[in-house]
Protein backbone atom coordinates (compact mmCIF):
# COMPACT_ATOMS: atom_id res chain seq x y z
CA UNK A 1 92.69 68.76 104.33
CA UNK A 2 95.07 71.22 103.69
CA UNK A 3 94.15 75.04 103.74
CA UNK A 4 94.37 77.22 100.79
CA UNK A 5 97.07 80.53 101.88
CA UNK A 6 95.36 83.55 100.84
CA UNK A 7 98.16 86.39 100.88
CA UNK A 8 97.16 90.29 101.02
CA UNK A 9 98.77 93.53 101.61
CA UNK A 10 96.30 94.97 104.07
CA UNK A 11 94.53 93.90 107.39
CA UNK A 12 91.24 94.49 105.71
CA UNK A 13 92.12 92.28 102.83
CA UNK A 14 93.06 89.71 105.09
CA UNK A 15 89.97 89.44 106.98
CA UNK A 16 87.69 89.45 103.86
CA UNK A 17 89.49 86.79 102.46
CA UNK A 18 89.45 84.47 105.80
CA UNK A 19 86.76 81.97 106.08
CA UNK A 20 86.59 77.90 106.00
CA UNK A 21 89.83 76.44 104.80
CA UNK A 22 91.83 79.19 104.13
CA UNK A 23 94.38 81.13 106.55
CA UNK A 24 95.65 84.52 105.52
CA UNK A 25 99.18 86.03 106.05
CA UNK A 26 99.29 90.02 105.31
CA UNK A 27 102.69 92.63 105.94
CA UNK A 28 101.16 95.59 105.37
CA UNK A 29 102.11 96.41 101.43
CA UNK A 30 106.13 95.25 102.83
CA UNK A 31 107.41 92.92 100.53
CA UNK A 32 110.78 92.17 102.48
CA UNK A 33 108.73 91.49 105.67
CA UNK A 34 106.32 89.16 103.51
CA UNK A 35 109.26 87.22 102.51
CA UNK A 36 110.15 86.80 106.09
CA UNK A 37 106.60 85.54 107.13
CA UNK A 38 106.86 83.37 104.16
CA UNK A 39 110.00 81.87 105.33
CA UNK A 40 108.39 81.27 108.65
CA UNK A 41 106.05 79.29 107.37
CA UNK A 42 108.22 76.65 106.34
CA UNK A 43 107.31 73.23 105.42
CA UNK A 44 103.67 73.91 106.95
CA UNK A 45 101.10 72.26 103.91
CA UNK A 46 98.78 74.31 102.16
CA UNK A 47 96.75 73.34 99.22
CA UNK A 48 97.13 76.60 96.85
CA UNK A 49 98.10 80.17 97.25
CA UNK A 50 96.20 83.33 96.40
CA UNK A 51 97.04 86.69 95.75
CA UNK A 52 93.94 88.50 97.38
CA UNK A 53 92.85 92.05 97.73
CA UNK A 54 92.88 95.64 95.82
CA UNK A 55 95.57 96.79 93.46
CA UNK A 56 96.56 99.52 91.83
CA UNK A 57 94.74 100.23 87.96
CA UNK A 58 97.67 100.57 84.81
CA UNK A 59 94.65 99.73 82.01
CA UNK A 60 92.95 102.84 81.67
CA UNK A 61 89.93 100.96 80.44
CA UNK A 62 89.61 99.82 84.27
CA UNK A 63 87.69 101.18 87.03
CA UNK A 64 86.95 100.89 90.41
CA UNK A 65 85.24 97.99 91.54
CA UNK A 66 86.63 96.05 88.60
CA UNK A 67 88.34 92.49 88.81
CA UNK A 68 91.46 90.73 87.48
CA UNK A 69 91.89 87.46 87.48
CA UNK A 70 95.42 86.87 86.65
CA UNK A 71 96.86 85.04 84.18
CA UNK A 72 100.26 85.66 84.96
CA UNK A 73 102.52 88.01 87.13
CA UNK A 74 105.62 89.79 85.98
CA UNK A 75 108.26 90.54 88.66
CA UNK A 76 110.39 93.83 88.34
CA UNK A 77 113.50 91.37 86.96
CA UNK A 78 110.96 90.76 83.96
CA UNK A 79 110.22 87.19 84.83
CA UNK A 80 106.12 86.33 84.13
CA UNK A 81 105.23 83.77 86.93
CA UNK A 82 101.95 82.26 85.62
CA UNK A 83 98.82 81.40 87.46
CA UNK A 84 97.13 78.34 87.92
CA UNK A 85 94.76 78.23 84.74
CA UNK A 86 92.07 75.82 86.26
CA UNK A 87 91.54 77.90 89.30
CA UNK A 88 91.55 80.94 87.18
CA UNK A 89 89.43 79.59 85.39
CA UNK A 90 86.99 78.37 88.41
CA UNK A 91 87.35 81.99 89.96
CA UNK A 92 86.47 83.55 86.61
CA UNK A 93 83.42 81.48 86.82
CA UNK A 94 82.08 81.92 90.20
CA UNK A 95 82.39 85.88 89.34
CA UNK A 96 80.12 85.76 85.95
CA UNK A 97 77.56 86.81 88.84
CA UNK A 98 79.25 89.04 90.26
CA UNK A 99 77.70 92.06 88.12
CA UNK A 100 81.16 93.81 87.48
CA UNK A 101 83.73 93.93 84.65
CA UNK A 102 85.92 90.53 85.46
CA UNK A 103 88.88 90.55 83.10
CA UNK A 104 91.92 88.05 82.34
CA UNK A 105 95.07 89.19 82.40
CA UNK A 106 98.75 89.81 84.08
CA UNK A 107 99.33 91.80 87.22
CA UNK A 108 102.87 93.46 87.50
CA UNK A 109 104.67 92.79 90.98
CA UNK A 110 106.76 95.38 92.43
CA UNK A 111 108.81 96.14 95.45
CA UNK A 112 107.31 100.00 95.68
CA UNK A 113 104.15 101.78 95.80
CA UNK A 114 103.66 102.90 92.18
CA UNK A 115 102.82 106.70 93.00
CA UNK A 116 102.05 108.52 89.79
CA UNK A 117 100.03 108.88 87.14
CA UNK A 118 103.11 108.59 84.66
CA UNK A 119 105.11 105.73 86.90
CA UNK A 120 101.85 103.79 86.39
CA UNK A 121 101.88 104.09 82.80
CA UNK A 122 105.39 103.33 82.42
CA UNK A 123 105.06 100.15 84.08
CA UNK A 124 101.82 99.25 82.28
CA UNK A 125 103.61 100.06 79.00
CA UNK A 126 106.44 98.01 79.65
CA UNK A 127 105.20 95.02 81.37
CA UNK A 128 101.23 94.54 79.61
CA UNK A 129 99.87 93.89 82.69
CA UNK A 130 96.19 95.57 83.89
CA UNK A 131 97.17 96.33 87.61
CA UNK A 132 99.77 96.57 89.86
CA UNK A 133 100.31 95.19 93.65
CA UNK A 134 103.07 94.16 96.08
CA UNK A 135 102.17 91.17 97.07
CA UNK A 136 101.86 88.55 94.05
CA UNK A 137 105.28 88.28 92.76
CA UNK A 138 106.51 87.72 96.24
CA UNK A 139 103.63 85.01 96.75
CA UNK A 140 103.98 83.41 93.07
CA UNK A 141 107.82 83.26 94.42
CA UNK A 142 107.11 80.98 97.68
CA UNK A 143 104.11 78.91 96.10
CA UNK A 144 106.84 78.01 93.10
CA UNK A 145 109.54 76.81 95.42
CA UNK A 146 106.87 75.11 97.32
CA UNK A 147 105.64 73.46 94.24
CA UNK A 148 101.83 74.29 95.10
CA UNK A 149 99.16 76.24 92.89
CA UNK A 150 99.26 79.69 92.52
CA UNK A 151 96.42 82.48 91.46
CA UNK A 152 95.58 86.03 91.81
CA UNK A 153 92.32 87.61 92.27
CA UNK A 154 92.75 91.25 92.95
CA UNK A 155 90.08 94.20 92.09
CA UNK A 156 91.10 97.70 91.12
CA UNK A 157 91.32 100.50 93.63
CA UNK A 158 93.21 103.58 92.39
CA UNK A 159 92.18 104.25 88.49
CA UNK A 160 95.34 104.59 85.82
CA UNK A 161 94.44 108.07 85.65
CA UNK A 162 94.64 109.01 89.16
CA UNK A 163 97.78 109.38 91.43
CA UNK A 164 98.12 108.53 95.13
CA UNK A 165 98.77 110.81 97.65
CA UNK A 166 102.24 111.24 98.44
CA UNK A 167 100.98 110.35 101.96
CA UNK A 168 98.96 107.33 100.93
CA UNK A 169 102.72 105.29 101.11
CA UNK A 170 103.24 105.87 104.73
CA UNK A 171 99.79 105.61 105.46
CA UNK A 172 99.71 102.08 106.82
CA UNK A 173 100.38 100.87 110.58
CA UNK A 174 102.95 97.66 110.39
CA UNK A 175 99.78 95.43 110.81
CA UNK A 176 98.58 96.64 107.60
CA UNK A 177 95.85 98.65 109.30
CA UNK A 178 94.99 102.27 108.04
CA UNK A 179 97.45 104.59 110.36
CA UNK A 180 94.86 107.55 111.13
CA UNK A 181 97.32 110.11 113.22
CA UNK A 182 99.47 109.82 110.10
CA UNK A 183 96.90 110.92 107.94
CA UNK A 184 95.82 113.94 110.26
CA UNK A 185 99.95 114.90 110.32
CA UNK A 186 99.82 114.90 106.78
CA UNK A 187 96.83 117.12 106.72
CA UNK A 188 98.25 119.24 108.95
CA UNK A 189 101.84 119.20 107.24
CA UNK A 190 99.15 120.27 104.22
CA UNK A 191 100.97 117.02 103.11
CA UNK A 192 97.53 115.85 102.04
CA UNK A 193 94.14 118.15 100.84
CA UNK A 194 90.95 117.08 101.46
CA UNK A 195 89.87 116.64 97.95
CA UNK A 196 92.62 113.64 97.62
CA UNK A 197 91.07 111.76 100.83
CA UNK A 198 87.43 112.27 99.69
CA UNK A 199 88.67 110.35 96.02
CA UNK A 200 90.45 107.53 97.55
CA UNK A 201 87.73 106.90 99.89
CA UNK A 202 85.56 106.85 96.96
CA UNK A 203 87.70 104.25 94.66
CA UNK A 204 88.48 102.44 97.98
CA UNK A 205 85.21 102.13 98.87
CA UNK A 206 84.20 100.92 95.58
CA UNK A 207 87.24 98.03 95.49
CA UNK A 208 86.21 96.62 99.10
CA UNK A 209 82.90 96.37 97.97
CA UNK A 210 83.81 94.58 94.96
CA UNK A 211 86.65 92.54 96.98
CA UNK A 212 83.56 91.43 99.66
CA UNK A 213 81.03 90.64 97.08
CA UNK A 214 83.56 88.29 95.13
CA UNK A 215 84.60 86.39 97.92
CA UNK A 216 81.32 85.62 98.59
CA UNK A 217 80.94 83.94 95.20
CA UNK A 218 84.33 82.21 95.63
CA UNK A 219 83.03 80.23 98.64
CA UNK A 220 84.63 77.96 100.67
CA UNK A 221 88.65 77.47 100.30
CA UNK A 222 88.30 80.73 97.95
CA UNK A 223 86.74 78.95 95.30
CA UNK A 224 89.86 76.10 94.97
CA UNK A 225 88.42 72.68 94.96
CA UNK A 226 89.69 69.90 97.06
């Protein structure tokens, strides 16, 4: 049987989401390169694709730890992709155990980080979507032309009310792992304080929980039945 695609920014992402029937592909928060990948991929069959990992939060009502499951994506040329509403609808069932707020609704794609506290607000004002990644228009893209089923499941990392480090952008290695001797440069650039790594820790911390304890629940082919 044919495996379900989970697709993720970062390497961590990735591995939490592999398991029995399901393959990952990850470009470390680079939507050109995941386009690439995608178009490497071909013809090869998959049963569904999943948008799978943390995101950034536009709903100030959301907090770390919390979970969308998408109803729809909207691309930065306005287009709103939808999601599969019967594996939506599974996933927001397996998670009713899952002990955290699990919420319904869009997730805006873009083709940048989404840096600041006002940026974020912007794009939550225009768009009505709850979070913010770079990964699900891109995916929602590739499983349309592919004519397969299509879903997000991402949990919220970085509160509305809380900006990134201008270092967090560059922060990745090309495999999507963390790049530590960037993050000591930027600390020693002063490109980065303390105080900022000790809060995204925190909130990160609190979505990769969240992230692990949902894919548990999901279960095999990330909760897609055959």
């Amino acid at each position: 049987m044919p495996a379900v695609l989970a697709v993720a920014g970062l390497a961590r992402e990735a591995r939490i989401a592999a398991g029995e029937g399901v393959e990952t592909l990850q470009a470390g928060g680079r939507p050109a390169v995941l386009r690439d990948r995608f178009a490497a991929l071909r013809d090869t069959p998959y049963r569904a694709v999943i948008s799978f990992g943390i995101a950034g939060g536009l709903d100030p009502a959301l907090v770390p730890g919390d979970v969308v499951v998408s109803t729809a994506v909207v691309a930065g040329d306005g287009r709103r992709l939808p999601c599969d509403p019967g594996i939506a609808e599974a996933h927001a069932r397996r998670l009713s155990g899952l002990g955290r707020r699990v919420v319904a609704r869009d997730v805006a794609g873009v083709e940048a980080a989404i840096m600041t506290v006002e940026a974020k607000a912007a794009l939550g004002a225009r768009t009505g979507a709850a979070v913010v990644d770079m990964e699900s228009h891109v995916a929602a893209d590739y499983a349309a032309q592919r004519g397969l089923p299509f879903a997000i499941l991402r949990v919220v990392c970085d509160p509305a009310e809380r900006a990134l480090p201008a270092f967090a952008a560059s922060a990745l290695k090309p495999n999507g792992d963390p790049d530590i001797a960037a993050v000591l440069a930027a600390l020693l650039r002063r490109e980065a304080r303390i105080g900022e790594l000790v809060r995204l820790a925190r909130d990160s911390g609190e979505a990769f929980k969240s992230l692990g304890r949902a894919r548990a629940l999901l279960g095999l082919a990330l909760g897609v039945d055959a």
